[in-house]
C-alpha atoms as a PDB file:
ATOM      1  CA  UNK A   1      12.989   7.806  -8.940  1.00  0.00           C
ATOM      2  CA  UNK A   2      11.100   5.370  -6.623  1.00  0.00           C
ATOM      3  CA  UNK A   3       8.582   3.169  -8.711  1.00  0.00           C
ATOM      4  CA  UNK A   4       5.757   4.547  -6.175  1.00  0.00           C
ATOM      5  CA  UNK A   5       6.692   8.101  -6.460  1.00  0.00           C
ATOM      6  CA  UNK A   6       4.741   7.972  -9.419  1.00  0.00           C
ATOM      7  CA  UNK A   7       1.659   7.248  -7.480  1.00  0.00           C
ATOM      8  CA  UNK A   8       1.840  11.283  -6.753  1.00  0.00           C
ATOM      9  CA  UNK A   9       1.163  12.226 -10.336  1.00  0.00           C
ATOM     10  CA  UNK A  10      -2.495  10.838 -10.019  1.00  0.00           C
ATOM     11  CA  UNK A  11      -5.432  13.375  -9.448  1.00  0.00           C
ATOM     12  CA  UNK A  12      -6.230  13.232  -6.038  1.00  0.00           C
ATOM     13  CA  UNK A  13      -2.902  11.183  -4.760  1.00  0.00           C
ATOM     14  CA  UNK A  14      -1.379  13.219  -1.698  1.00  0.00           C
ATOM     15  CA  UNK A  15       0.833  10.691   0.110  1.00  0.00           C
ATOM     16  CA  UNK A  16       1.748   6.784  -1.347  1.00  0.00           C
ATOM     17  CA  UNK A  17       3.701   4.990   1.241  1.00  0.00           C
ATOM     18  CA  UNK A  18       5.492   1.199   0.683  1.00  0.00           C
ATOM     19  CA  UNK A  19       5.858  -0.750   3.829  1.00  0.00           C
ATOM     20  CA  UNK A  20       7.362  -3.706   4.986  1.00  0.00           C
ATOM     21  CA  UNK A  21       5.969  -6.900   6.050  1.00  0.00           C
ATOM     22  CA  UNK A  22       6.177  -6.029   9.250  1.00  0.00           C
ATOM     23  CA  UNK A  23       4.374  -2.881   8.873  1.00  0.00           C
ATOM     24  CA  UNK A  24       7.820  -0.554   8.855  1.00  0.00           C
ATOM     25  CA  UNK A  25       7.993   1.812   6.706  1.00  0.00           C
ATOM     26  CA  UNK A  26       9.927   1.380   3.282  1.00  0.00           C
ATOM     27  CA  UNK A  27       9.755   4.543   2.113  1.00  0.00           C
ATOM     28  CA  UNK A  28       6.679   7.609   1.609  1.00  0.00           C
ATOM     29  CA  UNK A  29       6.328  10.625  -0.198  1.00  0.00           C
ATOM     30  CA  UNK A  30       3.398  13.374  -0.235  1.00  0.00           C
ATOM     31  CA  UNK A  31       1.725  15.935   2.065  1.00  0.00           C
ATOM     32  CA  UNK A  32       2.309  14.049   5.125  1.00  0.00           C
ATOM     33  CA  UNK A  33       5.445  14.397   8.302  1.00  0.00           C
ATOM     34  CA  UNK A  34       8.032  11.430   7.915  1.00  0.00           C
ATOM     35  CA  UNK A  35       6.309   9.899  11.369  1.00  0.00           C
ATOM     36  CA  UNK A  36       3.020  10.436  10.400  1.00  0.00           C
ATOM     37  CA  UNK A  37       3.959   8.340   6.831  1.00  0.00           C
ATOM     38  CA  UNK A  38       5.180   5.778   9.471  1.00  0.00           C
ATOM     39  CA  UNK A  39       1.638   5.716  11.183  1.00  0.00           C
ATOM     40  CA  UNK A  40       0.022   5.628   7.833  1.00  0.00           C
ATOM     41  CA  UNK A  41       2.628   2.356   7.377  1.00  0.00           C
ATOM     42  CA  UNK A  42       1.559   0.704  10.585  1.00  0.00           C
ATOM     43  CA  UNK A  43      -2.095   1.600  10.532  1.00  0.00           C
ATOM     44  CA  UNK A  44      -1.978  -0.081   6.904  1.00  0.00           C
ATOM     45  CA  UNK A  45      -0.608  -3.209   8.114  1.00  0.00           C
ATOM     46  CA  UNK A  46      -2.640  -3.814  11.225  1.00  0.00           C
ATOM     47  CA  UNK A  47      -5.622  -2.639   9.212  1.00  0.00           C
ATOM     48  CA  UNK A  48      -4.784  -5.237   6.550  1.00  0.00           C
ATOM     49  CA  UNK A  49      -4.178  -8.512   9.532  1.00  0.00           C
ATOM     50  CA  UNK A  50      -7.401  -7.221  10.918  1.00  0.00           C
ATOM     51  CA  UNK A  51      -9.146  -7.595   7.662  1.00  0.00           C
ATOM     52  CA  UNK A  52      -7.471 -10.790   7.088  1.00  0.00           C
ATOM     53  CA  UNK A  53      -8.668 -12.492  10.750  1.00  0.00           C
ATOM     54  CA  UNK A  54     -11.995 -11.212   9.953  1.00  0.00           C
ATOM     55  CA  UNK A  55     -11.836 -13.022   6.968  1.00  0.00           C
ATOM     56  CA  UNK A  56     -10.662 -16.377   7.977  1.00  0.00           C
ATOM     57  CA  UNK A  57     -13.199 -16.652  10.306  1.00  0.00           C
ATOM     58  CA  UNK A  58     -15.672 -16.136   8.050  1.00  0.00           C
ATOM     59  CA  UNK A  59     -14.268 -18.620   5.840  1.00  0.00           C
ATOM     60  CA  UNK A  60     -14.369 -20.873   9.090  1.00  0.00           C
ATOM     61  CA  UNK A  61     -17.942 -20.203  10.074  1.00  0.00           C
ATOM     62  CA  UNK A  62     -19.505 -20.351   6.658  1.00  0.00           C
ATOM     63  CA  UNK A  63     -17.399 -23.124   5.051  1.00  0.00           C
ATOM     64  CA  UNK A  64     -16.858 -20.685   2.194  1.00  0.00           C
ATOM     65  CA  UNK A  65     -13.504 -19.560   0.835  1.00  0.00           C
ATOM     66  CA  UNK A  66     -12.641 -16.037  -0.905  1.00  0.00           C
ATOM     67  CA  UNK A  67     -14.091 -13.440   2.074  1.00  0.00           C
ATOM     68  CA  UNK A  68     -10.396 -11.688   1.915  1.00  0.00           C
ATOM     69  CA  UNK A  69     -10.194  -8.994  -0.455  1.00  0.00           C
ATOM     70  CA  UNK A  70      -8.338  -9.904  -3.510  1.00  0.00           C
ATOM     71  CA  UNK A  71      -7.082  -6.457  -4.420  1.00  0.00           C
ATOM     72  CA  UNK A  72      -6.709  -4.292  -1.353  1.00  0.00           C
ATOM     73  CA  UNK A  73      -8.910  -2.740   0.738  1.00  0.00           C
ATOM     74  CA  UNK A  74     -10.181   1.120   0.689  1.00  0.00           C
ATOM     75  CA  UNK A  75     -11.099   2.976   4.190  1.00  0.00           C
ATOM     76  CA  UNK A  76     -13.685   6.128   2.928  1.00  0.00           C
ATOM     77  CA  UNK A  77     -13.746   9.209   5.092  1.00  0.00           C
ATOM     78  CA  UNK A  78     -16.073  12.362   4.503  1.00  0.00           C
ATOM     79  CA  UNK A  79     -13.175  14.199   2.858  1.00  0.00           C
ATOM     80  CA  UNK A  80     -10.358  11.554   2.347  1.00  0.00           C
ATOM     81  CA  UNK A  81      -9.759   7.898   2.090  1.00  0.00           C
ATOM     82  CA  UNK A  82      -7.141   5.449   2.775  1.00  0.00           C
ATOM     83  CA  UNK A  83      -5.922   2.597   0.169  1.00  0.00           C
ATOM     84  CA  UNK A  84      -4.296  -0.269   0.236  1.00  0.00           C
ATOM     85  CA  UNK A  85      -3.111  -2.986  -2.003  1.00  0.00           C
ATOM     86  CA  UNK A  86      -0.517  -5.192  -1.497  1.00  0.00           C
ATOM     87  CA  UNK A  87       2.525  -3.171   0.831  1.00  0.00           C
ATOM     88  CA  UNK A  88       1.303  -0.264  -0.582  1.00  0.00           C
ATOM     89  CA  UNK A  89      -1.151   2.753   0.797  1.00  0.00           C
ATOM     90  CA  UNK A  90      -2.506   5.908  -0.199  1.00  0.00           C
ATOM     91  CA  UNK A  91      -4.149   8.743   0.911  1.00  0.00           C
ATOM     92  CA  UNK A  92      -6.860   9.877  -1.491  1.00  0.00           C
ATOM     93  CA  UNK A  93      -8.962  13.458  -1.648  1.00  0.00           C
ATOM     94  CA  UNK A  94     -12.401  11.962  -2.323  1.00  0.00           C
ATOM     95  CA  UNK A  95     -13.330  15.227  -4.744  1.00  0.00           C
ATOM     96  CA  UNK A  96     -10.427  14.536  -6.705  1.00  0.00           C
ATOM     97  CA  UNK A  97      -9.248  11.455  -6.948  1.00  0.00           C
ATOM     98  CA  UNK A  98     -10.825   8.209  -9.410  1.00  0.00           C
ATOM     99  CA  UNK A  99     -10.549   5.456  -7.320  1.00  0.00           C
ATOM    100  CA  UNK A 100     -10.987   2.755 -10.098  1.00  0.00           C
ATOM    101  CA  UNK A 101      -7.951   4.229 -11.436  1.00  0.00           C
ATOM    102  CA  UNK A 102      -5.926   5.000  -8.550  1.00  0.00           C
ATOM    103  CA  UNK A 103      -6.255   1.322  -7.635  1.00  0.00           C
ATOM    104  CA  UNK A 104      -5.645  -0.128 -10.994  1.00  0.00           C
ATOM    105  CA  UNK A 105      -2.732   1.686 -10.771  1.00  0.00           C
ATOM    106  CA  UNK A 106      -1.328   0.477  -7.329  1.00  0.00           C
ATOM    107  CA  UNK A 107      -1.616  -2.989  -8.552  1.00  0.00           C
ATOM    108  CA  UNK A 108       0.851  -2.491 -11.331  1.00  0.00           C
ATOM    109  CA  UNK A 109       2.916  -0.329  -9.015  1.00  0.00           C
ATOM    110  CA  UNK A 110       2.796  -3.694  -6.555  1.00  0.00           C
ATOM    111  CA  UNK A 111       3.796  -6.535  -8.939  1.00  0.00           C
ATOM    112  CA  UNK A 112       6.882  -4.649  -9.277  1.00  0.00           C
END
């Protein structure tokens, strides 16, 4: 079984996806259409470069280092959100998922 497949087992978890570098899909399992997981995969990985230019620039304009994230990023909707640590992303229902946890655990699920 795929390391991230466990992912699934958290309350609230309805699709993990791992992508590549390059913002490819690695592999994705949950509620969501194989091309859709792929959009999830690219939107996660331009998402993530965006964040990452918006962060250098700070560091540029301010003089100050550590405006990137550390641990990921989370996108909140009204019903769902989107999270994202390392080359990994979920898709979280807000009512029943724990984010703190759901995070912590995507950071283990990454150093592997």
């Amino acid at each position: 079984m795929a390391l991230i497949k466990r992912m699934l087992a958290l309350d609230g978890v309805n699709v993990v996806c791992h992508f590549r570098d390059d913002g490819s899909l690695a592999e994705g399992y949950g509620l969501l259409q194989h091309h859709e997981m792929v959009q999830l995969a690219k939107f996660a990985h331009h998402y993530r470069r965006m964040v990452q230019g918006n962060a250098d620039q700070l560091s540029m304009f301010t003089g100050m280092r550590g405006w990137t994230p550390p641990r990921g990023w989370v996108v909140r909707g009204q019903r769902q959100s989107a999270c994202c640590v390392a080359n990994i992303v979920c898709i979280v229902d807000n009512d029943e998922g724990r984010l703190n946890e759901i995070l912590e655990e995507m950071q283990e699920v990454a150093r592997w």
